[in-house]
C-alpha atoms as a PDB file:
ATOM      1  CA  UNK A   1       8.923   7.809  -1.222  1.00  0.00           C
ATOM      2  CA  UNK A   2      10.592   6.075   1.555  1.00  0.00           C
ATOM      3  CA  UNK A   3      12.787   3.011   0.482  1.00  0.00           C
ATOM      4  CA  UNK A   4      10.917  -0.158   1.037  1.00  0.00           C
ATOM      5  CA  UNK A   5      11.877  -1.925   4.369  1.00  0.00           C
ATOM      6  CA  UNK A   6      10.876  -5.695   4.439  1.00  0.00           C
ATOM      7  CA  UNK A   7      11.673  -7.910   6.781  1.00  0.00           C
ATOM      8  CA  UNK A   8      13.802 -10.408   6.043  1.00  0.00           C
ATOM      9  CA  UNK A   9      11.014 -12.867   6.247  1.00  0.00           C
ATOM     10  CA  UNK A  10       8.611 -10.972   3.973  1.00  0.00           C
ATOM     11  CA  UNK A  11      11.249 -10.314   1.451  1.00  0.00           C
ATOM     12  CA  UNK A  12      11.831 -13.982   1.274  1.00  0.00           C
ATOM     13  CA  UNK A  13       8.243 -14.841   1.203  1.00  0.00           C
ATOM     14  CA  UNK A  14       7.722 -12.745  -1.705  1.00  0.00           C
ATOM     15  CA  UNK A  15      11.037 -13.832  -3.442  1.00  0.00           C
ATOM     16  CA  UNK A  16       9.587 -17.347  -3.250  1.00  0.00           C
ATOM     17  CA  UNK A  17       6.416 -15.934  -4.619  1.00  0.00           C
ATOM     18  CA  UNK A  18       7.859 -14.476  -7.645  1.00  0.00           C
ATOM     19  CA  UNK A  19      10.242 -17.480  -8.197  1.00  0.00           C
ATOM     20  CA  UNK A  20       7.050 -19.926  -7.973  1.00  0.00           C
ATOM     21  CA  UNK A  21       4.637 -17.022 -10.776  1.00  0.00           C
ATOM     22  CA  UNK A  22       7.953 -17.435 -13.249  1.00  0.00           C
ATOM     23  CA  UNK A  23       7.649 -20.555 -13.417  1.00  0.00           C
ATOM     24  CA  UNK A  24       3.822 -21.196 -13.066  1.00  0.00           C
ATOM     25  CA  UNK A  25       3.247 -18.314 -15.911  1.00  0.00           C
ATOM     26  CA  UNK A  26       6.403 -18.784 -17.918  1.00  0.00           C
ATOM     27  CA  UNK A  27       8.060 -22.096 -17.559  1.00  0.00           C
ATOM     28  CA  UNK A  28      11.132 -20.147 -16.840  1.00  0.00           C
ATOM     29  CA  UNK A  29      13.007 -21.389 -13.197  1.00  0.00           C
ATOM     30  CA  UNK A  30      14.567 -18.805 -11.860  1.00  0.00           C
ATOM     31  CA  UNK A  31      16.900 -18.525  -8.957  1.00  0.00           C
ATOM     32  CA  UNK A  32      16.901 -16.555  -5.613  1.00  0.00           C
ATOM     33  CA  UNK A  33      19.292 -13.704  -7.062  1.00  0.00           C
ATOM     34  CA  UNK A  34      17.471 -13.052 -10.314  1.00  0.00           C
ATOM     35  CA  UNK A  35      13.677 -13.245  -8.082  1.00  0.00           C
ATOM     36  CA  UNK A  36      14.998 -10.334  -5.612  1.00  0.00           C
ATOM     37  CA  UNK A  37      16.275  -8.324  -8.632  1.00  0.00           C
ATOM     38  CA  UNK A  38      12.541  -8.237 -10.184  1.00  0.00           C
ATOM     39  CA  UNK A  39      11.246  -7.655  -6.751  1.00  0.00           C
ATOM     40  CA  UNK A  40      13.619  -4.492  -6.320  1.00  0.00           C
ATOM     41  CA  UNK A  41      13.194  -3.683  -9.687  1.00  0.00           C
ATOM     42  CA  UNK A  42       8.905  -3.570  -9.184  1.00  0.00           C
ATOM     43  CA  UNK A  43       9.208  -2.295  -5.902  1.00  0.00           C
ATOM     44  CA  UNK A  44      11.218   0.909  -7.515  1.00  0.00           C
ATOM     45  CA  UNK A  45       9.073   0.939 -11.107  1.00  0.00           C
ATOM     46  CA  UNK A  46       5.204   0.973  -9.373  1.00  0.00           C
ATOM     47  CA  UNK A  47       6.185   1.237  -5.865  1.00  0.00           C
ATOM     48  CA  UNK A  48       5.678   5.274  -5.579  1.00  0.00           C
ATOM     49  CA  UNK A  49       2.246   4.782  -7.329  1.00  0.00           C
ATOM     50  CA  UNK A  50       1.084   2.461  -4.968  1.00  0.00           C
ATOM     51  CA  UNK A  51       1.928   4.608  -1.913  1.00  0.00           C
ATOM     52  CA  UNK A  52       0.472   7.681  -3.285  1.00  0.00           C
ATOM     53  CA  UNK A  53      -2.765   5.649  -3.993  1.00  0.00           C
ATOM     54  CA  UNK A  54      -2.338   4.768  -0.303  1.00  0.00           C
ATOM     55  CA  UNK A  55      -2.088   8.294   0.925  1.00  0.00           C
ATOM     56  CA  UNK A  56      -5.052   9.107  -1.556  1.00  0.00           C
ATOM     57  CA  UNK A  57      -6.913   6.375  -0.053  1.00  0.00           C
ATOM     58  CA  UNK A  58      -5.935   7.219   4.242  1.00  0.00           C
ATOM     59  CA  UNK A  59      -6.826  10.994   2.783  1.00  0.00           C
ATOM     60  CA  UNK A  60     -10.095   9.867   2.146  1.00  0.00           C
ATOM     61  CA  UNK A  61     -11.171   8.261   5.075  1.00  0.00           C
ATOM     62  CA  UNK A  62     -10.500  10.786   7.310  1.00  0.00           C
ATOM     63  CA  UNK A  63     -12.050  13.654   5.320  1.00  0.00           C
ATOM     64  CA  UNK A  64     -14.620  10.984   6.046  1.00  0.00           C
ATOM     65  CA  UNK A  65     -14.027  11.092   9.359  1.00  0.00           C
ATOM     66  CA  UNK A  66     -14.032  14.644   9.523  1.00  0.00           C
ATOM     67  CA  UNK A  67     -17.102  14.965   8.205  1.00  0.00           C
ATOM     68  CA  UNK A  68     -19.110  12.749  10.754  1.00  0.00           C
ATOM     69  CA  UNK A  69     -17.071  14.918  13.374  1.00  0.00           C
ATOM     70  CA  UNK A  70     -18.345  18.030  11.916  1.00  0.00           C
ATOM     71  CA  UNK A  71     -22.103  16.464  11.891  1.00  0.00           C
ATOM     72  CA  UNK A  72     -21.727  15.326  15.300  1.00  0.00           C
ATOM     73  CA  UNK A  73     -20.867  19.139  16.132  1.00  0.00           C
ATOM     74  CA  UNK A  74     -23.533  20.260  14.477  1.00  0.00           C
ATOM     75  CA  UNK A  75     -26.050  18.118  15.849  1.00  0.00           C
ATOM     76  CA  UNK A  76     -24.864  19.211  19.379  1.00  0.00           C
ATOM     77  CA  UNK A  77     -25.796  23.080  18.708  1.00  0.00           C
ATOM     78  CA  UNK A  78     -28.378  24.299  20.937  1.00  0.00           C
ATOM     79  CA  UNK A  79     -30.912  26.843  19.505  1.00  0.00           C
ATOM     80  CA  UNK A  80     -30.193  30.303  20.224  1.00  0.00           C
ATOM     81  CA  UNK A  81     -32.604  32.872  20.482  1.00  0.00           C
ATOM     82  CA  UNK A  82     -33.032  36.193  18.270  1.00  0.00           C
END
């Protein structure tokens, strides 16, 4: 998998996130250092499974898509005599 490139905005966004669910969840502060750590640490431990379930997903629609293409053909075919 490609490495994860965040902005700089939503990396900080979800830093804040995961800083504010620690504490909400756990009672446990935790600082900006130790919140980017568990968001690298994520990103690298379920990160792959979430893309593949992605491509699994954009493979899907457009057999989908393909389909209703190939109907559409279909549907155009003029009779041909024998």
């Amino acid at each position: 998998m490609p490495k994860l490139d965040l902005s700089i905005k939503d990396q900080a966004a979800l830093v804040e996130r995961i800083k504010e669910y620690v504490l909400n969840e756990f009672e446990i502060e935790v600082g900006r250092f130790e919140a980017e750590g568990m968001l690298e640490f994520f990103a690298k431990a379920i990160g792959n499974r979430f893309y593949n379930r992605g491509l699994h997903d954009a493979q899907s629609v457009i057999v989908g898509q393909i389909d209703a293409i190939n109907d559409a053909i279909y549907q155009l075919e003029q009779p041909v005599e024998a």
